[in-house]
N, C-alpha and C. Protein backbone atom coordinates (compact mmCIF):
# COMPACT_ATOMS: atom_id res chain seq x y z
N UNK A 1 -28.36 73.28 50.08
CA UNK A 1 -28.74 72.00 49.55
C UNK A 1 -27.59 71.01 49.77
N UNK A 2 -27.99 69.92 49.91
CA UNK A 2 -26.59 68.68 50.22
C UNK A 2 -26.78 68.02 48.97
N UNK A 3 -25.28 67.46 48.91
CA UNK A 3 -25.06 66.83 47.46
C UNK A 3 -26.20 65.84 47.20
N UNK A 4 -26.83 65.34 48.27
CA UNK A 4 -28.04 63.75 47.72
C UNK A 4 -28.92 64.84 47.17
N UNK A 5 -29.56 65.93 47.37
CA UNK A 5 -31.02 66.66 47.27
C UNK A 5 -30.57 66.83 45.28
N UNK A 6 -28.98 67.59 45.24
CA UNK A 6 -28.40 67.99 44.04
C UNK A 6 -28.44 66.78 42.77
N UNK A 7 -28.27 65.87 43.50
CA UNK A 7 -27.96 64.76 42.43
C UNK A 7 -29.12 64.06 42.13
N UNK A 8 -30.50 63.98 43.30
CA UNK A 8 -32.06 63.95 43.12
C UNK A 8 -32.20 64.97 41.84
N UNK A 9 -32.37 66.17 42.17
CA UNK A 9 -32.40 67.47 41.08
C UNK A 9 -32.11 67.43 40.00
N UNK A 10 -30.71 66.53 39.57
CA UNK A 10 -30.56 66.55 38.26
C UNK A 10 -30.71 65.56 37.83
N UNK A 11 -31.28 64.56 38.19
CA UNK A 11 -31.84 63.01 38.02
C UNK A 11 -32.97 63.07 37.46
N UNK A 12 -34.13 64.41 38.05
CA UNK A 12 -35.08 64.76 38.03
C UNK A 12 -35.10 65.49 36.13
N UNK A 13 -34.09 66.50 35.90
CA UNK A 13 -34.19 67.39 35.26
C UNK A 13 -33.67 66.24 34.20
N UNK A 14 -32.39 65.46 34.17
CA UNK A 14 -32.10 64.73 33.48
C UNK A 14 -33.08 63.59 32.74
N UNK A 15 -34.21 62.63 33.67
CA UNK A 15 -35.27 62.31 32.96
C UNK A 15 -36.24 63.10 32.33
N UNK A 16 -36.79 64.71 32.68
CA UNK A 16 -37.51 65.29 31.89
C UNK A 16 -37.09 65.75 30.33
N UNK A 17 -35.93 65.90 30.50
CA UNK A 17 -35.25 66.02 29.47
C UNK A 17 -35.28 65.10 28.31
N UNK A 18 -35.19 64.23 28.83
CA UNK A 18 -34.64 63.02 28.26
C UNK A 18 -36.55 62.27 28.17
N UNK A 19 -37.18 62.57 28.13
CA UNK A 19 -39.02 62.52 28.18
C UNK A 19 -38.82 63.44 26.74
N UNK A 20 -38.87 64.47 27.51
CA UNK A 20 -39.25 65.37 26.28
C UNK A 20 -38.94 65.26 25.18
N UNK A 21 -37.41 65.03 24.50
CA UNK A 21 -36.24 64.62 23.47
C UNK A 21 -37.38 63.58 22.91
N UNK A 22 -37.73 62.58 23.75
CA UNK A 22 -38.70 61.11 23.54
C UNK A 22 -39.49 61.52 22.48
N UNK A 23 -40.95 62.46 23.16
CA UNK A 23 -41.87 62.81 22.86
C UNK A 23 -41.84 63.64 21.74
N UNK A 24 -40.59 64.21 21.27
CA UNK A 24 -40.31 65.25 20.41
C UNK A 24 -40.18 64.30 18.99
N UNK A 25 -39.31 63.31 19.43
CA UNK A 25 -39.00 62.41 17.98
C UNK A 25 -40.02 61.45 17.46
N UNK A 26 -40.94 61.27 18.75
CA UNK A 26 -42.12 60.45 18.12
C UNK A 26 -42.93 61.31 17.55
N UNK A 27 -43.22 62.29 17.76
CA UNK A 27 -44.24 63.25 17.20
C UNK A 27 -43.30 63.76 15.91
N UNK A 28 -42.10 63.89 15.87
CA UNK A 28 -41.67 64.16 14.02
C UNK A 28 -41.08 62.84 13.39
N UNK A 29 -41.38 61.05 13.91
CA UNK A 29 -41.47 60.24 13.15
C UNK A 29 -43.09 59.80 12.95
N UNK A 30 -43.70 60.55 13.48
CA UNK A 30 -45.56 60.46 13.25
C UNK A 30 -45.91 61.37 12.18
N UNK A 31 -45.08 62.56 12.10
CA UNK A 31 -45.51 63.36 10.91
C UNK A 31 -44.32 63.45 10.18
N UNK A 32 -43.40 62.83 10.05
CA UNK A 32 -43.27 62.35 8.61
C UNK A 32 -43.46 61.37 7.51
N UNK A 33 -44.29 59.94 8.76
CA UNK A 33 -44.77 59.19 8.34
C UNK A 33 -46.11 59.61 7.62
N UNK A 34 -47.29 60.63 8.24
CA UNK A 34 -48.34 61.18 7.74
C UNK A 34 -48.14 62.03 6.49
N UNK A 35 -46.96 62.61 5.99
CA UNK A 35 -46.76 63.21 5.14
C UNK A 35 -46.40 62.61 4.20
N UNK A 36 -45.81 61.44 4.10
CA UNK A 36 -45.33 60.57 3.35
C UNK A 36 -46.17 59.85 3.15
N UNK A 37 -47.50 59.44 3.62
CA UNK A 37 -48.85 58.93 3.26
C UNK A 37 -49.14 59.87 2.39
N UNK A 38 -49.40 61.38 2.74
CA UNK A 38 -50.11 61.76 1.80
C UNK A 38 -49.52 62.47 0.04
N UNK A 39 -48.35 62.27 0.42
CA UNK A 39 -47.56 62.41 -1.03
C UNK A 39 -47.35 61.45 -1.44
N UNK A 40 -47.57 59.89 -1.34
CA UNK A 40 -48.09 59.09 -1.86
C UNK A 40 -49.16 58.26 -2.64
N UNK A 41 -50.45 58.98 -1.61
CA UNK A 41 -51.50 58.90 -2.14
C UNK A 41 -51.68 60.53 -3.53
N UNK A 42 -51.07 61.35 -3.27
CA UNK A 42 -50.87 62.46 -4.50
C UNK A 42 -50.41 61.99 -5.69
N UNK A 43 -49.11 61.43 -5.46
CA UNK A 43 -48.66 60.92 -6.32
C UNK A 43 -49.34 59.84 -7.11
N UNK A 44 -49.87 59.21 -6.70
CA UNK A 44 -50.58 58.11 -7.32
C UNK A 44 -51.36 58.63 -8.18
N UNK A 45 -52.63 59.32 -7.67
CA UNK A 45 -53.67 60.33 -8.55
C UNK A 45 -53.15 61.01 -9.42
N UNK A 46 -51.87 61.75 -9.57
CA UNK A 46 -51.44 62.42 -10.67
C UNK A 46 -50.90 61.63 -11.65
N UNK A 47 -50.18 60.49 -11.37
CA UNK A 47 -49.47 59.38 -11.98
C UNK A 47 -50.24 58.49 -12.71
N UNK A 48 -51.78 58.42 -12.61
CA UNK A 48 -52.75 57.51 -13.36
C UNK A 48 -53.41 59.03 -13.98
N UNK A 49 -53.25 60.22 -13.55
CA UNK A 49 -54.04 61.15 -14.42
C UNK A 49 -53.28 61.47 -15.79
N UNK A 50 -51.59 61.56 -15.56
CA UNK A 50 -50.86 61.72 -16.47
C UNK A 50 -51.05 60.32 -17.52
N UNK A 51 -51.16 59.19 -16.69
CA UNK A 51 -51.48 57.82 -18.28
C UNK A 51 -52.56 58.31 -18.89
N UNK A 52 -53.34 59.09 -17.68
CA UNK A 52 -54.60 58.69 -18.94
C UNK A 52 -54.78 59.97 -19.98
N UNK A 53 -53.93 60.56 -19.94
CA UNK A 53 -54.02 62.04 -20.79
C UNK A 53 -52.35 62.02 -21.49
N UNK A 54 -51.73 60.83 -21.38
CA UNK A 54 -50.45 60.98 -22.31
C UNK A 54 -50.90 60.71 -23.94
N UNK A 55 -50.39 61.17 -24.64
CA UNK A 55 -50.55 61.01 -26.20
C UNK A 55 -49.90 59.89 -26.43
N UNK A 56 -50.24 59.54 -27.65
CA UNK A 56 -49.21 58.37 -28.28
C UNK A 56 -47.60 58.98 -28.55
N UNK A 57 -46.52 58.04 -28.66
CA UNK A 57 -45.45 58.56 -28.83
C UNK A 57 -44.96 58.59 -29.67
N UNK A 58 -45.63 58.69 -30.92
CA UNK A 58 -45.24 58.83 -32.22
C UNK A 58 -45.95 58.19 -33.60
N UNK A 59 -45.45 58.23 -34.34
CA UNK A 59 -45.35 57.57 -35.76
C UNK A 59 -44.28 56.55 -35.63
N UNK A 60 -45.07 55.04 -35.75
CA UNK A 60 -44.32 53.96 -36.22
C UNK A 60 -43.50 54.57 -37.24
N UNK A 61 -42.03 53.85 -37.27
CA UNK A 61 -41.27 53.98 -38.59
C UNK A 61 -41.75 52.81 -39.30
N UNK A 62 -42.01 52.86 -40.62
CA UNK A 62 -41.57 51.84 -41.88
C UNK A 62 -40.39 50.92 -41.45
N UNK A 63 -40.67 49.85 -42.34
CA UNK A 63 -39.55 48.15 -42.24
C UNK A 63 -38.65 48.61 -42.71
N UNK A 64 -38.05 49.83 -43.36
CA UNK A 64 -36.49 49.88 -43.97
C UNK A 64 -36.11 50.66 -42.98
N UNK A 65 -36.64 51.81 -42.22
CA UNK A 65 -36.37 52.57 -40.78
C UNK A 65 -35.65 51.51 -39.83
N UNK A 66 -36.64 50.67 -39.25
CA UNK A 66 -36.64 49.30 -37.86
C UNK A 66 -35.46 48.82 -38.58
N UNK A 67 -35.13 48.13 -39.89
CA UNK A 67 -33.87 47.69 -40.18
C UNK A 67 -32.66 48.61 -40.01
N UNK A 68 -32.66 49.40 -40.41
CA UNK A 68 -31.76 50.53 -40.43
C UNK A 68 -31.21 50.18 -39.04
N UNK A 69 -31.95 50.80 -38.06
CA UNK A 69 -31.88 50.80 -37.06
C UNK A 69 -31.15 49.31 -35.94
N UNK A 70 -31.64 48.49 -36.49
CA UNK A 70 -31.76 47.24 -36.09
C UNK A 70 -30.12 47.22 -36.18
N UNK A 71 -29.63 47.17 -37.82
CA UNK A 71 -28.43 46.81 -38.38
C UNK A 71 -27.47 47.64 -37.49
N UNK A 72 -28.05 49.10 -37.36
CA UNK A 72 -26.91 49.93 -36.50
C UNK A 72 -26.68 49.60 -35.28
N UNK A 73 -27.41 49.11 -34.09
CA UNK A 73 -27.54 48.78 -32.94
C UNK A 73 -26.51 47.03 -32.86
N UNK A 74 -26.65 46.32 -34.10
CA UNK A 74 -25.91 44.87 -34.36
C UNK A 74 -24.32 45.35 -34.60
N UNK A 75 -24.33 46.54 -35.23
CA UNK A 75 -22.69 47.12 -35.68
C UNK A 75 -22.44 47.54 -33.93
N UNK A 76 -22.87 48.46 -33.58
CA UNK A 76 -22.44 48.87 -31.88
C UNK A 76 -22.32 47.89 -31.11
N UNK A 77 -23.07 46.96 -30.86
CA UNK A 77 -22.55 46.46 -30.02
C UNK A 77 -22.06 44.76 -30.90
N UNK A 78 -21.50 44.98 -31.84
CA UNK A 78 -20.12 44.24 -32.19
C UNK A 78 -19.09 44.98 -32.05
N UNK A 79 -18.96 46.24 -31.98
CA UNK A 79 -17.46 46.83 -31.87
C UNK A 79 -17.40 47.19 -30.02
N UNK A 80 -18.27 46.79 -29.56
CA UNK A 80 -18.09 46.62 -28.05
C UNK A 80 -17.38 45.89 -27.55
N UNK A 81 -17.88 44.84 -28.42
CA UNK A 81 -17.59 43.31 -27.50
C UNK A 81 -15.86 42.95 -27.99
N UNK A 82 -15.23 43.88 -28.77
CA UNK A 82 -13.83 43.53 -29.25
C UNK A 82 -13.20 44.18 -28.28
């Protein structure tokens, strides 16, 4: 073989290569895009199934509780701000 046929040859092998690599990354940015559709659309359905079957989150506290509370949260963050 003479060096032109050699350097044809790997010109040759070098674009298939370089095809294939192509074809390889579009086909795993096509299915991770498709997968990521569909764990999205999952997510959604479980995420409105869980609102609609969450319980309430408790028992209101009483007005001397909410104060309590209120007053402690006004003490914290006054000894923050010093």
């Amino acid at each position: 073989m003479t060096s032109g046929q050699l350097l044809l040859e790997g010109l040759e092998l070098m674009l298939i290569g370089m095809s294939l690599v192509f074809v390889f990354l579009i086909l795993l940015i096509g299915c991770i895009h498709l997968i990521s559709v569909v764990l999205q659309r999952a997510t959604v359905h479980e995420s409105v199934a869980l609102v609609a079957t969450r319980s309430p989150a408790g028992p209101v506290p009483d007005a001397d509780t909410l104060a309590a509370i209120q007053a402690a949260l006004h003490q914290h963050h006054g000894h923050r701000a010093r």
